[in-house]
PDB file of N, CA and C in Angstrom:
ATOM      1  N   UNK A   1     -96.035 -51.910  -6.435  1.00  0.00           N
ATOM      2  CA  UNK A   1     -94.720 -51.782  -6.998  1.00  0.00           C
ATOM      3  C   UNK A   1     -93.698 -52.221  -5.956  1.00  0.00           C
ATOM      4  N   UNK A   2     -92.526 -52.628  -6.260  1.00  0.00           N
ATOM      5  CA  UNK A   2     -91.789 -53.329  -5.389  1.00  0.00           C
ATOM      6  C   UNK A   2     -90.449 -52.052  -5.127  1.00  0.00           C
ATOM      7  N   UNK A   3     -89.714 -52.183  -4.364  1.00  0.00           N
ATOM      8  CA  UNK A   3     -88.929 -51.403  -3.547  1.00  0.00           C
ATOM      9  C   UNK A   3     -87.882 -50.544  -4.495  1.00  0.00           C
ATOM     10  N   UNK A   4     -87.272 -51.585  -5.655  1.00  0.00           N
ATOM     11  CA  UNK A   4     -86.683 -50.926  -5.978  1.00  0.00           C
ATOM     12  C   UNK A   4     -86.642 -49.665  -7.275  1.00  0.00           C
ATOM     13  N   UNK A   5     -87.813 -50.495  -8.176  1.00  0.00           N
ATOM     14  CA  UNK A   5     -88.399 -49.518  -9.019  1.00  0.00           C
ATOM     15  C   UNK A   5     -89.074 -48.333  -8.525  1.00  0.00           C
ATOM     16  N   UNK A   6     -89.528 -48.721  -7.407  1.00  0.00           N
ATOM     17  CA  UNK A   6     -90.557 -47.216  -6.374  1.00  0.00           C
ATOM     18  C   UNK A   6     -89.104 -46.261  -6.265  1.00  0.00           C
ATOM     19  N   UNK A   7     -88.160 -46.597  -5.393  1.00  0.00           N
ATOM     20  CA  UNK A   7     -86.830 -46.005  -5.163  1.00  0.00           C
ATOM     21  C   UNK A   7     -86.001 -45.189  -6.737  1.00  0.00           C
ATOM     22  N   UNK A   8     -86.082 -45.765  -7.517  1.00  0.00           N
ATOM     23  CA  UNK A   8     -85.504 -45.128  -9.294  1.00  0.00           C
ATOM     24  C   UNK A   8     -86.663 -43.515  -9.057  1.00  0.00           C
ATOM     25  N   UNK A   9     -87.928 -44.394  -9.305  1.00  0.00           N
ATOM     26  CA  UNK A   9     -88.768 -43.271  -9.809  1.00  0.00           C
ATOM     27  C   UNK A   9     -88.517 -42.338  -8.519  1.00  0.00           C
ATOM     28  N   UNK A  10     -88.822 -42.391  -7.261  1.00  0.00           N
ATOM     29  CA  UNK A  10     -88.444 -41.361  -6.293  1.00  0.00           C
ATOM     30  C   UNK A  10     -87.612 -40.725  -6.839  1.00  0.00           C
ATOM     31  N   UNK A  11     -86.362 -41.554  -6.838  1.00  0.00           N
ATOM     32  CA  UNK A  11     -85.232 -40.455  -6.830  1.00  0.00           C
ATOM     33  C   UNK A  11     -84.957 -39.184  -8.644  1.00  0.00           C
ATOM     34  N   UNK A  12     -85.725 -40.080  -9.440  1.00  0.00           N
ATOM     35  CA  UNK A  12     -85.526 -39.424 -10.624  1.00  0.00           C
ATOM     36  C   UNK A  12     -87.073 -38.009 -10.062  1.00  0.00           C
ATOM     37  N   UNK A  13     -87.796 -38.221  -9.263  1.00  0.00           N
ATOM     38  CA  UNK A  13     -88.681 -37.117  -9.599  1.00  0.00           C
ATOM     39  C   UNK A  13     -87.857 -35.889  -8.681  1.00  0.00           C
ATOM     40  N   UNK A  14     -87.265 -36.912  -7.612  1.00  0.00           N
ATOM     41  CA  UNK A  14     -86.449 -35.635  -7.182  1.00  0.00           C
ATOM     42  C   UNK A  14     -85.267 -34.889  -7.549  1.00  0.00           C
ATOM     43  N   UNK A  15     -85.012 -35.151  -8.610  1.00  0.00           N
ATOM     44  CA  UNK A  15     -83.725 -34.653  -9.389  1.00  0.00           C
ATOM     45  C   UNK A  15     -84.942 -33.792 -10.377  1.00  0.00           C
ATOM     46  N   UNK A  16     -85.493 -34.333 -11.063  1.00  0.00           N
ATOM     47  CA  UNK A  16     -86.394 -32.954 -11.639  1.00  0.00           C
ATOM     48  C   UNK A  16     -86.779 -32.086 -10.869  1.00  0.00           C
ATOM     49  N   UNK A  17     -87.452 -32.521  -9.569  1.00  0.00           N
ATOM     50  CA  UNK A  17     -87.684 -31.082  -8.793  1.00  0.00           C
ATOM     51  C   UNK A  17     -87.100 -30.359  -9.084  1.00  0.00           C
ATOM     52  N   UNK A  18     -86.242 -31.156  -8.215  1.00  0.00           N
ATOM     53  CA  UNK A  18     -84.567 -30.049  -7.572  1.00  0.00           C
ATOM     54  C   UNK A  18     -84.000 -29.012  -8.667  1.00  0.00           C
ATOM     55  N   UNK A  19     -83.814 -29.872 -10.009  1.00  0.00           N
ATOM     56  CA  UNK A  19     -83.295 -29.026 -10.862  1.00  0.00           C
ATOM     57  C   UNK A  19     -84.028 -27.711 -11.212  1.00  0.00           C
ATOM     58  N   UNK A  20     -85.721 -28.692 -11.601  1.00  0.00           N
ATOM     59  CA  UNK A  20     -86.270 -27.666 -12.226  1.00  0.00           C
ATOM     60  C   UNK A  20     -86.451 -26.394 -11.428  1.00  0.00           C
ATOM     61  N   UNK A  21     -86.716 -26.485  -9.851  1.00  0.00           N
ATOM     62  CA  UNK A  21     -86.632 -25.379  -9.436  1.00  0.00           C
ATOM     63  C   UNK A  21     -85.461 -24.591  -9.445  1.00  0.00           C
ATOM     64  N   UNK A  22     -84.334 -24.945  -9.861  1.00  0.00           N
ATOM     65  CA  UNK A  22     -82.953 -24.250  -9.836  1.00  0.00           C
ATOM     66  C   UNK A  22     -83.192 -23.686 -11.029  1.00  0.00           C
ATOM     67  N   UNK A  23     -83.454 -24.290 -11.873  1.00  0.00           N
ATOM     68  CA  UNK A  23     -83.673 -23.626 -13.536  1.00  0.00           C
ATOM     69  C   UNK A  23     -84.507 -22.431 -13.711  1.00  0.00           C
ATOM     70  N   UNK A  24     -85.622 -22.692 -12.789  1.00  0.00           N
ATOM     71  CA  UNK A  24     -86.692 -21.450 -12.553  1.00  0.00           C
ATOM     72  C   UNK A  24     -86.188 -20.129 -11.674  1.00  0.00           C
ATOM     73  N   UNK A  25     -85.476 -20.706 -10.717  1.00  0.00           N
ATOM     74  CA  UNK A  25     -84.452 -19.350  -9.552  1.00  0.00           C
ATOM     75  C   UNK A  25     -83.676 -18.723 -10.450  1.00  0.00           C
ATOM     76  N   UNK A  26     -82.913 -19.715 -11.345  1.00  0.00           N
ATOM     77  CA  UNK A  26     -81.894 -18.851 -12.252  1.00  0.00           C
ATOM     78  C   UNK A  26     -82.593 -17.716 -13.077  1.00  0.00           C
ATOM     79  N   UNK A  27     -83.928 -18.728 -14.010  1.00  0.00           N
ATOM     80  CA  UNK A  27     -83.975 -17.715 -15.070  1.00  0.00           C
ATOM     81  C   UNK A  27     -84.760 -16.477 -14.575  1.00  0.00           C
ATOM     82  N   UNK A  28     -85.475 -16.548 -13.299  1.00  0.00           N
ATOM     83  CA  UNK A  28     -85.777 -15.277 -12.946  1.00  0.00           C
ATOM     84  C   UNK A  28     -85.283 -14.344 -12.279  1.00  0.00           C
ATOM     85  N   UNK A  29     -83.739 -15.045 -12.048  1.00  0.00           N
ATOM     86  CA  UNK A  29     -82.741 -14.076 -11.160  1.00  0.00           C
ATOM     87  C   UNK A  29     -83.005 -13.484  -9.676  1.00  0.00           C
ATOM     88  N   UNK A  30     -83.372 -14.797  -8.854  1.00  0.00           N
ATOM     89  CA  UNK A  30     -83.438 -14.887  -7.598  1.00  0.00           C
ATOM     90  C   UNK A  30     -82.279 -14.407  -6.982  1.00  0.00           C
ATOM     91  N   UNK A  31     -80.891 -14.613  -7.352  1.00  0.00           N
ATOM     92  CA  UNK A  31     -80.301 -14.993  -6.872  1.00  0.00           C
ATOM     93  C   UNK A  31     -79.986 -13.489  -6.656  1.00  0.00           C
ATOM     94  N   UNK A  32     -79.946 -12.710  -7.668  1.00  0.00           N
ATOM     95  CA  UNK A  32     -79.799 -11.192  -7.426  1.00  0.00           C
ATOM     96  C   UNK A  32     -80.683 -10.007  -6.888  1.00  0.00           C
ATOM     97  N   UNK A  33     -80.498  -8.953  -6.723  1.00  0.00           N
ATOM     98  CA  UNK A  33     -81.645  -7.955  -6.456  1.00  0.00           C
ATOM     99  C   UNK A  33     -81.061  -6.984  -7.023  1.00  0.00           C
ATOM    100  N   UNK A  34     -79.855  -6.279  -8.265  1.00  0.00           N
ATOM    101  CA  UNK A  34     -79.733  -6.095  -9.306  1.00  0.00           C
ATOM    102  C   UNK A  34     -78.615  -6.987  -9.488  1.00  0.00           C
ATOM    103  N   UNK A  35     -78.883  -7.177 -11.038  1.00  0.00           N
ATOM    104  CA  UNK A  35     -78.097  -8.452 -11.781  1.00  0.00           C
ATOM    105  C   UNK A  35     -77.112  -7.728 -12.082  1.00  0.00           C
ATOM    106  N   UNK A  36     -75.653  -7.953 -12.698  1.00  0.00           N
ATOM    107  CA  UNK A  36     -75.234  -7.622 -13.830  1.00  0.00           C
ATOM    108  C   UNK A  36     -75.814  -7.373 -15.104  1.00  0.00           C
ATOM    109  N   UNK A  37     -76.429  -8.009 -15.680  1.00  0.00           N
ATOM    110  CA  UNK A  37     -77.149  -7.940 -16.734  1.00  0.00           C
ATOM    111  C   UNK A  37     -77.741  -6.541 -16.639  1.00  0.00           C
ATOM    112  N   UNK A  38     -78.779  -6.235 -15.479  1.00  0.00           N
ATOM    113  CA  UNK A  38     -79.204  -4.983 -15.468  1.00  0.00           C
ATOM    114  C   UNK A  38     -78.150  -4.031 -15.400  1.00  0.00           C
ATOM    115  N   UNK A  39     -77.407  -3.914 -14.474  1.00  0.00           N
ATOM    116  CA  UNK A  39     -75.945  -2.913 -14.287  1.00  0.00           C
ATOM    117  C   UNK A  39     -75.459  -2.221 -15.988  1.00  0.00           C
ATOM    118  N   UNK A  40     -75.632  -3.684 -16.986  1.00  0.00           N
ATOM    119  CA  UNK A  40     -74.914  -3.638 -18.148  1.00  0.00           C
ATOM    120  C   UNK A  40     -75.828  -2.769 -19.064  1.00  0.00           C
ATOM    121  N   UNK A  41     -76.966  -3.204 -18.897  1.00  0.00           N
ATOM    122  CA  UNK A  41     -78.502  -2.642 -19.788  1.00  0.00           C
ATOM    123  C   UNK A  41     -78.187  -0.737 -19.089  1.00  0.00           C
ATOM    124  N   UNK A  42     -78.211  -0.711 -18.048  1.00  0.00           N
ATOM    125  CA  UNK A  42     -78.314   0.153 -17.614  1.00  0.00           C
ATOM    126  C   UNK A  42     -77.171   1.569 -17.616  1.00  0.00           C
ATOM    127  N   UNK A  43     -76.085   0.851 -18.639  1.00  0.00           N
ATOM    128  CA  UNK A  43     -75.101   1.497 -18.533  1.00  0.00           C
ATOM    129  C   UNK A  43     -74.303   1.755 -17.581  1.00  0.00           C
ATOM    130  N   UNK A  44     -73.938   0.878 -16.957  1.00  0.00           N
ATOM    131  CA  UNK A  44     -73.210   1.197 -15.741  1.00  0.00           C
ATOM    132  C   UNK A  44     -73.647   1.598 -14.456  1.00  0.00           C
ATOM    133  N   UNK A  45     -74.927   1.889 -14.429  1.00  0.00           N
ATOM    134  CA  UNK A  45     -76.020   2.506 -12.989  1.00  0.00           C
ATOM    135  C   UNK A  45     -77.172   2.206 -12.919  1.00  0.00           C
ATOM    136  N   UNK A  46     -77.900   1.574 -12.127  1.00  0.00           N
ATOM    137  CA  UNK A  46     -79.532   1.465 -12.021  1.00  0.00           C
ATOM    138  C   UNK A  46     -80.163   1.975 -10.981  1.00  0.00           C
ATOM    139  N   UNK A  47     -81.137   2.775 -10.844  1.00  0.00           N
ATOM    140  CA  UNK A  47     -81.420   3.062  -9.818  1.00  0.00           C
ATOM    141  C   UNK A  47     -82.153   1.792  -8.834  1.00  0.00           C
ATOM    142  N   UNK A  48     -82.335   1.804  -7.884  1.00  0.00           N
ATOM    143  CA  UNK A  48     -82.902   1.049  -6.921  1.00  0.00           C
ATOM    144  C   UNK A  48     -84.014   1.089  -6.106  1.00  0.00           C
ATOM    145  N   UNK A  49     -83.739   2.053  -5.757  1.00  0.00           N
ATOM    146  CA  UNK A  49     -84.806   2.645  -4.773  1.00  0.00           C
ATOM    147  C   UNK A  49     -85.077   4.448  -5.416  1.00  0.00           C
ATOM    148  N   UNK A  50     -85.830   5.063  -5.263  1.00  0.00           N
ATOM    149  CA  UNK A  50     -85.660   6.284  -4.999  1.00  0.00           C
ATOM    150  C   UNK A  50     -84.051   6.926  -4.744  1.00  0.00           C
ATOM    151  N   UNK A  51     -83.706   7.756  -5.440  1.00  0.00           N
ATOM    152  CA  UNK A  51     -82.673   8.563  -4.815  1.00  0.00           C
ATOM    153  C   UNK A  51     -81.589   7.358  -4.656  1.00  0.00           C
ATOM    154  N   UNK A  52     -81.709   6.258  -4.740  1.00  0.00           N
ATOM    155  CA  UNK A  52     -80.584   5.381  -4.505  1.00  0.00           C
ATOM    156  C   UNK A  52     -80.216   4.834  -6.154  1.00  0.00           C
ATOM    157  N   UNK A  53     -78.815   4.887  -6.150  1.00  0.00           N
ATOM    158  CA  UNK A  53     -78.060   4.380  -7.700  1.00  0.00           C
ATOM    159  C   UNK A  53     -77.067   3.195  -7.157  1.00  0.00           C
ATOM    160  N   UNK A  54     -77.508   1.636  -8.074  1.00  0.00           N
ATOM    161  CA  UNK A  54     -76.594   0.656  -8.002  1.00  0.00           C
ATOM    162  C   UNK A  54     -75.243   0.889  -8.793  1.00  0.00           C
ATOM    163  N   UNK A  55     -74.198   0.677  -8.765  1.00  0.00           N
ATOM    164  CA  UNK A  55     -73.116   0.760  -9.928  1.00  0.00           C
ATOM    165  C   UNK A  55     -72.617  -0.477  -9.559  1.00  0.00           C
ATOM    166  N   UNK A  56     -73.052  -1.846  -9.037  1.00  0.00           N
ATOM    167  CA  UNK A  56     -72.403  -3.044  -8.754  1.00  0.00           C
ATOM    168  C   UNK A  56     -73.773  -4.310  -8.709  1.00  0.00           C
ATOM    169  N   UNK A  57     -73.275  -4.952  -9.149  1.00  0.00           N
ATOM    170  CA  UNK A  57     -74.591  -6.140  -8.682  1.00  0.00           C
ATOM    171  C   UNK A  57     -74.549  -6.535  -7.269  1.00  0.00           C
ATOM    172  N   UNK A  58     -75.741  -6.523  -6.656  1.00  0.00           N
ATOM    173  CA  UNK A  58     -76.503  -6.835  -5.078  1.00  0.00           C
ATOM    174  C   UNK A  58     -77.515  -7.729  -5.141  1.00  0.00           C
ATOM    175  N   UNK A  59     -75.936  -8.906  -4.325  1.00  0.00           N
ATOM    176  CA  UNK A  59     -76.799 -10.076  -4.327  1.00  0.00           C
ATOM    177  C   UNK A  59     -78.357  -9.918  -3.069  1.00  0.00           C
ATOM    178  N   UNK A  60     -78.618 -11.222  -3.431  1.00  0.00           N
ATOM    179  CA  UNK A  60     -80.293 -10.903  -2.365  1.00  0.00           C
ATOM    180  C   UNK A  60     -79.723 -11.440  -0.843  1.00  0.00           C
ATOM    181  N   UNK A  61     -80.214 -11.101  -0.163  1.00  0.00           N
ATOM    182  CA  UNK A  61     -80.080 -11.744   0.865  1.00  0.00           C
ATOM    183  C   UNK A  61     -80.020 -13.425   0.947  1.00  0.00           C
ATOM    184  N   UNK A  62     -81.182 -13.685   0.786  1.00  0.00           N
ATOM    185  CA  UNK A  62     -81.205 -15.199   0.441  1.00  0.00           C
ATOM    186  C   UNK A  62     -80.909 -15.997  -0.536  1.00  0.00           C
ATOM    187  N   UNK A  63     -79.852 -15.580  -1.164  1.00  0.00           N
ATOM    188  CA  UNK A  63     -79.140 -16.271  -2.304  1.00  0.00           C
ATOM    189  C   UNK A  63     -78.555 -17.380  -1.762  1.00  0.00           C
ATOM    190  N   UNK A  64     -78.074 -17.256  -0.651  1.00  0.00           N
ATOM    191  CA  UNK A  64     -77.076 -18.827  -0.237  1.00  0.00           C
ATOM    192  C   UNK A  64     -78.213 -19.740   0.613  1.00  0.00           C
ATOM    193  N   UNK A  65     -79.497 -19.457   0.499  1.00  0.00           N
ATOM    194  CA  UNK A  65     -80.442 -20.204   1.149  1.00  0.00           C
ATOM    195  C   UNK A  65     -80.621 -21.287  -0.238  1.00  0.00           C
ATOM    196  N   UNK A  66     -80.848 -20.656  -1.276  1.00  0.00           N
ATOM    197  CA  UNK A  66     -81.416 -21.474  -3.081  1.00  0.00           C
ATOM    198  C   UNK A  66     -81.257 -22.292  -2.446  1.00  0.00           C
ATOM    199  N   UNK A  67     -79.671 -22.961  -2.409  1.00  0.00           N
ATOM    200  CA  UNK A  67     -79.113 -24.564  -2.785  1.00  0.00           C
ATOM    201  C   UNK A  67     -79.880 -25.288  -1.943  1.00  0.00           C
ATOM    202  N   UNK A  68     -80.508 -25.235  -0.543  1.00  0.00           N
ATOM    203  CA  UNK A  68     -81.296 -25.615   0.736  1.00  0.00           C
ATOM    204  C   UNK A  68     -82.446 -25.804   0.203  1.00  0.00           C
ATOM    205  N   UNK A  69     -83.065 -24.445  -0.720  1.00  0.00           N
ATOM    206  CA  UNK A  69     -84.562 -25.168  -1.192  1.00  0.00           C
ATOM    207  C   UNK A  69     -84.875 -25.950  -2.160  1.00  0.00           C
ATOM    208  N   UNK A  70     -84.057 -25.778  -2.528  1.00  0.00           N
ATOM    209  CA  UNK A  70     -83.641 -26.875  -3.918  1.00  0.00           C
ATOM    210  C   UNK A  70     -84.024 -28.636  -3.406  1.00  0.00           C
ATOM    211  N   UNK A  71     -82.591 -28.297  -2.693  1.00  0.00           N
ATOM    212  CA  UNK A  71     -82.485 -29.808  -2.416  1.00  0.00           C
ATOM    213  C   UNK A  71     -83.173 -30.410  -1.356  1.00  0.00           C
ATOM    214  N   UNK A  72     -83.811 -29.786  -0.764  1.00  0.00           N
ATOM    215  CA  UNK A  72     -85.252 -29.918   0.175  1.00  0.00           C
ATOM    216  C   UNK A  72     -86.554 -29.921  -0.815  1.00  0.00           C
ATOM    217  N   UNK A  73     -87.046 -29.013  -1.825  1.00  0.00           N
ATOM    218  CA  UNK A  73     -87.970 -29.385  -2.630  1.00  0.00           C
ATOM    219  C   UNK A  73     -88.301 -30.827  -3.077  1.00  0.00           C
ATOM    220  N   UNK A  74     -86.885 -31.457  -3.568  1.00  0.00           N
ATOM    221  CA  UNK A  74     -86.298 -32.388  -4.356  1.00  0.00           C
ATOM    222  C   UNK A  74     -86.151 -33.585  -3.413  1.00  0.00           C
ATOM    223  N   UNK A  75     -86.293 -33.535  -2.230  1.00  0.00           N
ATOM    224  CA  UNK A  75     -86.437 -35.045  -1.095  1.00  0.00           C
ATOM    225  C   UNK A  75     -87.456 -34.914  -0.975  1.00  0.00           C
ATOM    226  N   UNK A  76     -88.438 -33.611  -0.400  1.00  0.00           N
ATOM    227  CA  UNK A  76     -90.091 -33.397  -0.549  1.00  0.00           C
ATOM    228  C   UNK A  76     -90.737 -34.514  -1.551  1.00  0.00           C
ATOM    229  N   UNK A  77     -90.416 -34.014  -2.796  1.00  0.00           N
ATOM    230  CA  UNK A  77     -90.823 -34.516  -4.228  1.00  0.00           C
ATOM    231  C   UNK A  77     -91.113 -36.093  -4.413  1.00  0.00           C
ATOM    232  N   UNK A  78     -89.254 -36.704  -4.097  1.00  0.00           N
ATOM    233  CA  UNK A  78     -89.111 -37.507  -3.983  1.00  0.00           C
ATOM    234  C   UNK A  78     -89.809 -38.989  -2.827  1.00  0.00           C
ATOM    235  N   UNK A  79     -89.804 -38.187  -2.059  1.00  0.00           N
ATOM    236  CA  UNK A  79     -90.409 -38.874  -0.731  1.00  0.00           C
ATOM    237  C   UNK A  79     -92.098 -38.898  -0.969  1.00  0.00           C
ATOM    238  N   UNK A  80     -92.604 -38.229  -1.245  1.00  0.00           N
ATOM    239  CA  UNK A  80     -94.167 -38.139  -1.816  1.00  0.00           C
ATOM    240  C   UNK A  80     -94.631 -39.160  -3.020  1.00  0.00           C
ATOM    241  N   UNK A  81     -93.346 -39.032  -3.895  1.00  0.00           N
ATOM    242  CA  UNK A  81     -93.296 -39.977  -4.911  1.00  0.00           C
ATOM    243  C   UNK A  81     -93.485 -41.778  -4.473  1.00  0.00           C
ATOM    244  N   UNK A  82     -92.011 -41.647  -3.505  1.00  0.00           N
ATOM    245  CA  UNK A  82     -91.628 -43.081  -3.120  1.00  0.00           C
ATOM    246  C   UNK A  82     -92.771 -43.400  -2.305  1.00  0.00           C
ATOM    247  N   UNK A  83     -93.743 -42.507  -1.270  1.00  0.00           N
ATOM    248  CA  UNK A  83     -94.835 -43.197  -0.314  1.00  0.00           C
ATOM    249  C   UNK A  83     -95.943 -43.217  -1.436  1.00  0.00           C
ATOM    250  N   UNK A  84     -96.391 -42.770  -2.083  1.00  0.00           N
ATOM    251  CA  UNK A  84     -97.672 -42.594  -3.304  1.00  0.00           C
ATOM    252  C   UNK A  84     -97.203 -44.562  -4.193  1.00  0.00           C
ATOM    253  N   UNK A  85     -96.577 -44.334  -4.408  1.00  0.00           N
ATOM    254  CA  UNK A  85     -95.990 -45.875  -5.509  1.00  0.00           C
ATOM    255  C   UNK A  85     -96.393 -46.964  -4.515  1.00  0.00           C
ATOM    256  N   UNK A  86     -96.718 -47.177  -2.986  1.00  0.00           N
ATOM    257  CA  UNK A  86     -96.311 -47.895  -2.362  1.00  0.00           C
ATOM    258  C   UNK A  86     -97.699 -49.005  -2.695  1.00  0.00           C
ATOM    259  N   UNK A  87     -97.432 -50.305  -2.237  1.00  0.00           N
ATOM    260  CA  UNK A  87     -98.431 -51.363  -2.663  1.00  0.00           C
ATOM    261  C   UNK A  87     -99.388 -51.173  -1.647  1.00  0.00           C
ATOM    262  N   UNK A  88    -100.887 -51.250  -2.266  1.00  0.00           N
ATOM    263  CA  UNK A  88    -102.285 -50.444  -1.105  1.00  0.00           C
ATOM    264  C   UNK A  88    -102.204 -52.409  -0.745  1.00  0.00           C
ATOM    265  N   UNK A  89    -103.003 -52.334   0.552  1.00  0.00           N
ATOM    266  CA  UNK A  89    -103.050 -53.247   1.372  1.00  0.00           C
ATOM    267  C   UNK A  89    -104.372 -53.241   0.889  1.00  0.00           C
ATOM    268  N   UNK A  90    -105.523 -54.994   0.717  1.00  0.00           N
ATOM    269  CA  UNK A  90    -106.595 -55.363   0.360  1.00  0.00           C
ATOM    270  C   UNK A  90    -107.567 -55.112   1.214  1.00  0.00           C
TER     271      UNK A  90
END
């Protein structure tokens, strides 16, 4: 395959990565360690731990890491893609 079609497909597998792993962080709510959603289910309180009650959503620690693995998955992806396409030598 020649340079620039290898380069499209790279970059389109790394935009699926990227996304899809963002799509997957979201819907399992990485981003939190209680959601709102729970807060709301919960009536206003969830417990947490033992003896411990949330009344606020608590983000995770590594919530501001996501966007990093994302878009590192997604050059990973991509770059594996673009060297795999490459023309084998006879």
């Amino acid at each position: 395959m020649s340079f620039v079609p290898r380069l499209v497909v790279a970059l389109i597998v790394a935009v699926i990565v990227g996304f899809g792993l963002m799509y997957y962080d979201k819907k399992i709510g990485a981003e939190w360690v209680v959601s709102p959603e729970q807060i709301a289910a919960g009536n206003g309180s969830v417990e947490t731990k033992p003896g411990t009650v949330a009344v606020r959503a608590i983000r995770s620690e590594t919530a501001d890491l996501l966007p990093y693995k994302w878009a590192i998955s997604g050059l990973v992806a991509g770059g594996l893609a673009f060297f795999m396409l490459r023309r084998r030598s006879a």
